[in-house]
C-alpha atoms as a PDB file:
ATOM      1  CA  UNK A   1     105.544 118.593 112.774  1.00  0.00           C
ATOM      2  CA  UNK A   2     106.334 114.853 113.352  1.00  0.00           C
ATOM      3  CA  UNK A   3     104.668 113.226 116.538  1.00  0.00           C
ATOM      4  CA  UNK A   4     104.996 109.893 115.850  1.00  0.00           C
ATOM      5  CA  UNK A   5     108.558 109.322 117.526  1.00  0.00           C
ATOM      6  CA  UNK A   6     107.698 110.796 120.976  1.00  0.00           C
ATOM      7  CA  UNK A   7     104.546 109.053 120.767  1.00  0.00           C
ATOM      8  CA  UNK A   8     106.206 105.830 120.070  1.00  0.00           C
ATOM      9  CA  UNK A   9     108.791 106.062 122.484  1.00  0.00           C
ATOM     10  CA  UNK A  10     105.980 107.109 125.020  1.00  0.00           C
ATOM     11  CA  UNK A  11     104.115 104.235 124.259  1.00  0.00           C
ATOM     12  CA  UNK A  12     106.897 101.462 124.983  1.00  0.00           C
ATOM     13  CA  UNK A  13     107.630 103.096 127.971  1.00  0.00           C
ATOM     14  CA  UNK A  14     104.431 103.349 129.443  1.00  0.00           C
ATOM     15  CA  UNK A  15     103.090  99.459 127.968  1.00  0.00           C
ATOM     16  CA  UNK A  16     106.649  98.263 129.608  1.00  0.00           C
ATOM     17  CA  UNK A  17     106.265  99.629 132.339  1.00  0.00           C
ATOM     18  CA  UNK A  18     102.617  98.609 132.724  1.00  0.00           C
ATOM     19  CA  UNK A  19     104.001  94.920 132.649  1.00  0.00           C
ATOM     20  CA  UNK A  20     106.992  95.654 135.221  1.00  0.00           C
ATOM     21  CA  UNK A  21     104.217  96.755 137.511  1.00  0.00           C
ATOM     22  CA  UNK A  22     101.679  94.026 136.779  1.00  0.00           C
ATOM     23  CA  UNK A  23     104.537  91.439 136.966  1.00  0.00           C
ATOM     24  CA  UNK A  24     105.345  92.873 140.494  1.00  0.00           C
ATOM     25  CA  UNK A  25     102.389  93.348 141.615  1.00  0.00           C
ATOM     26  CA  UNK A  26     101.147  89.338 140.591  1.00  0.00           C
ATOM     27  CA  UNK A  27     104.789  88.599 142.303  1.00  0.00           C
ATOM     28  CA  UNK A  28     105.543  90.733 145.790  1.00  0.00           C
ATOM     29  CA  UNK A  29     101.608  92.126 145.709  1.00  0.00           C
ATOM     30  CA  UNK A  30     102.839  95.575 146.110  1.00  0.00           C
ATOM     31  CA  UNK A  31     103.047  98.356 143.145  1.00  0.00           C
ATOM     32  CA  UNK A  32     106.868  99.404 142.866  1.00  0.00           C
ATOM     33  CA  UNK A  33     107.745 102.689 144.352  1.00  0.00           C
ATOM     34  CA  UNK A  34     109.287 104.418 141.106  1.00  0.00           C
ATOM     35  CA  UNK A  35     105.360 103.831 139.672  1.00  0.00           C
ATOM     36  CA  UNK A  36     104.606 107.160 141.369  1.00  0.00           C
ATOM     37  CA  UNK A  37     106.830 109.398 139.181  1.00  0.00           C
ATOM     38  CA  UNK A  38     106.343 107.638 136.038  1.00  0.00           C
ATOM     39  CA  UNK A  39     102.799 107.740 136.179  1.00  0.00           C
ATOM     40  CA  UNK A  40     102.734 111.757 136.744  1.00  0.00           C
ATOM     41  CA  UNK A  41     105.227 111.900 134.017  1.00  0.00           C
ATOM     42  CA  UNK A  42     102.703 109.876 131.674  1.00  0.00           C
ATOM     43  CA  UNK A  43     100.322 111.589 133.128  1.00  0.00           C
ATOM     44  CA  UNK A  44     101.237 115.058 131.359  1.00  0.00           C
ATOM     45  CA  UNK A  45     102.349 113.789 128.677  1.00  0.00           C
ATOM     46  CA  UNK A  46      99.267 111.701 127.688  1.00  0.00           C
ATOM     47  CA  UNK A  47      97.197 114.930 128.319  1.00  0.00           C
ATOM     48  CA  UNK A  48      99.672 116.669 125.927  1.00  0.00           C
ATOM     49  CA  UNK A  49      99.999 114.204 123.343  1.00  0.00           C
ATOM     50  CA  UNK A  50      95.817 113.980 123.511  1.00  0.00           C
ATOM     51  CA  UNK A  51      95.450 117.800 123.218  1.00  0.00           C
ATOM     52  CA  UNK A  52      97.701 118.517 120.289  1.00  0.00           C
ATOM     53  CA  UNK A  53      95.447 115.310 118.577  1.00  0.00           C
ATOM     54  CA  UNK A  54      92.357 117.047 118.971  1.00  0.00           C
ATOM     55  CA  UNK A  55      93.823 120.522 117.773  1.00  0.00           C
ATOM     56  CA  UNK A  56      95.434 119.030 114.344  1.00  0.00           C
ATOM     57  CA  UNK A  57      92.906 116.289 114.198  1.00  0.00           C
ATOM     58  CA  UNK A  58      95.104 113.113 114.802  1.00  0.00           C
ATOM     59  CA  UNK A  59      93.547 110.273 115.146  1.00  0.00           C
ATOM     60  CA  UNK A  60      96.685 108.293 116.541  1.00  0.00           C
ATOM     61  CA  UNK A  61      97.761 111.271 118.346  1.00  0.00           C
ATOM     62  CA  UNK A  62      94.259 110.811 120.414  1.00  0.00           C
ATOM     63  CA  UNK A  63      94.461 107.242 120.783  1.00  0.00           C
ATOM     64  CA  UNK A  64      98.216 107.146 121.860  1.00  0.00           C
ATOM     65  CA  UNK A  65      98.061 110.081 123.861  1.00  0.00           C
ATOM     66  CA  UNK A  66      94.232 107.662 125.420  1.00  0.00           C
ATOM     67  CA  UNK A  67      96.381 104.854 126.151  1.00  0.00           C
ATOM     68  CA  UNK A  68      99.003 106.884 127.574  1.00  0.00           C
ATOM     69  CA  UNK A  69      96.661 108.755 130.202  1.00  0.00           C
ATOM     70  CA  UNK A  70      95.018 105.273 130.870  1.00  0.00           C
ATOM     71  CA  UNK A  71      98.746 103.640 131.950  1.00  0.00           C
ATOM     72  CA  UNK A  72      99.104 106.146 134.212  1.00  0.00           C
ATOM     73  CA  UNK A  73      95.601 105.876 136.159  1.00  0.00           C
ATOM     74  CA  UNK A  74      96.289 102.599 136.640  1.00  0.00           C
ATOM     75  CA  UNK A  75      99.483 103.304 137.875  1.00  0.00           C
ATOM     76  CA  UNK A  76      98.045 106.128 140.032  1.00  0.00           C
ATOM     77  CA  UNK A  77      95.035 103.763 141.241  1.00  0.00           C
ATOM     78  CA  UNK A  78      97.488 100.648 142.196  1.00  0.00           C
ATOM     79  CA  UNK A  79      99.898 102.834 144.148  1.00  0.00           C
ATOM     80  CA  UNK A  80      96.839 104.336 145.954  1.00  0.00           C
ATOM     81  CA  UNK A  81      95.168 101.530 146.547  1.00  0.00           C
ATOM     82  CA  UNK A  82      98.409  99.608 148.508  1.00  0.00           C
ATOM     83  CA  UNK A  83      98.571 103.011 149.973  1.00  0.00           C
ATOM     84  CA  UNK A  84      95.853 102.193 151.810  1.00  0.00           C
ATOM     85  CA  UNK A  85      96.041  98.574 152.688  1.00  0.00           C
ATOM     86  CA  UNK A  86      99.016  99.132 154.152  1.00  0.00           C
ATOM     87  CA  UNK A  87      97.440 102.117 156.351  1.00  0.00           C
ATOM     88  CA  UNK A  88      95.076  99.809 157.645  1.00  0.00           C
ATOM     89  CA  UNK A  89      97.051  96.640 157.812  1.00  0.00           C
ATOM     90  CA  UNK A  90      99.045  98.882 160.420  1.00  0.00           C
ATOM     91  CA  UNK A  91      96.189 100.560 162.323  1.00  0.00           C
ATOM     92  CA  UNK A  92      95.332  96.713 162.932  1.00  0.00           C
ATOM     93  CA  UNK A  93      99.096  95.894 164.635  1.00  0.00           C
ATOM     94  CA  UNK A  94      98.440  98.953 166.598  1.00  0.00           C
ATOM     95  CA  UNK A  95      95.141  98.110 167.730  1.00  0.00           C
END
């Protein structure tokens, strides 16, 4: 079965959106809201894409589906991390 497509496609989407995020973040210094979504949806399939590498011994399956999983973290960790400076930012107005 062919992988290479979804893989591809998978890629793009999670390398542009990688630099839609960094650009925003360098810009407004806050992650984008629709980072959230995408990153649970690159989430999975990274993990997928990494899995059926290691079953049919894919090399660019693995790294794809590597790079795909580490978009998403960084995604994940951004979002989290303005979670939280805006938590405390306002704990600090109410203080």
């Amino acid at each position: 079965m062919s992988y290479e497509i979804p893989l591809l496609a998978m890629r793009m989407a999670a390398t542009t959106l990688l630099l839609i995020a960094i650009w925003n973040i360098w810009t407004f210094r806050i992650t984008p809201k629709f980072c959230a979504p995408f990153a649970f949806l690159f989430n999975i399939s990274g993990i997928i894409f990494l899995t059926l590498g290691i079953k049919h011994e894919i090399f660019d399956l693995i790294r794809g589906g590597g790079i795909i999983l580490f978009v998403s973290y960084i995604l994940i960790i951004s979002f989290i991390i303005d979670n939280f400076l805006k938590e405390r930012s306002e704990r600090k107005d109410n203080d």
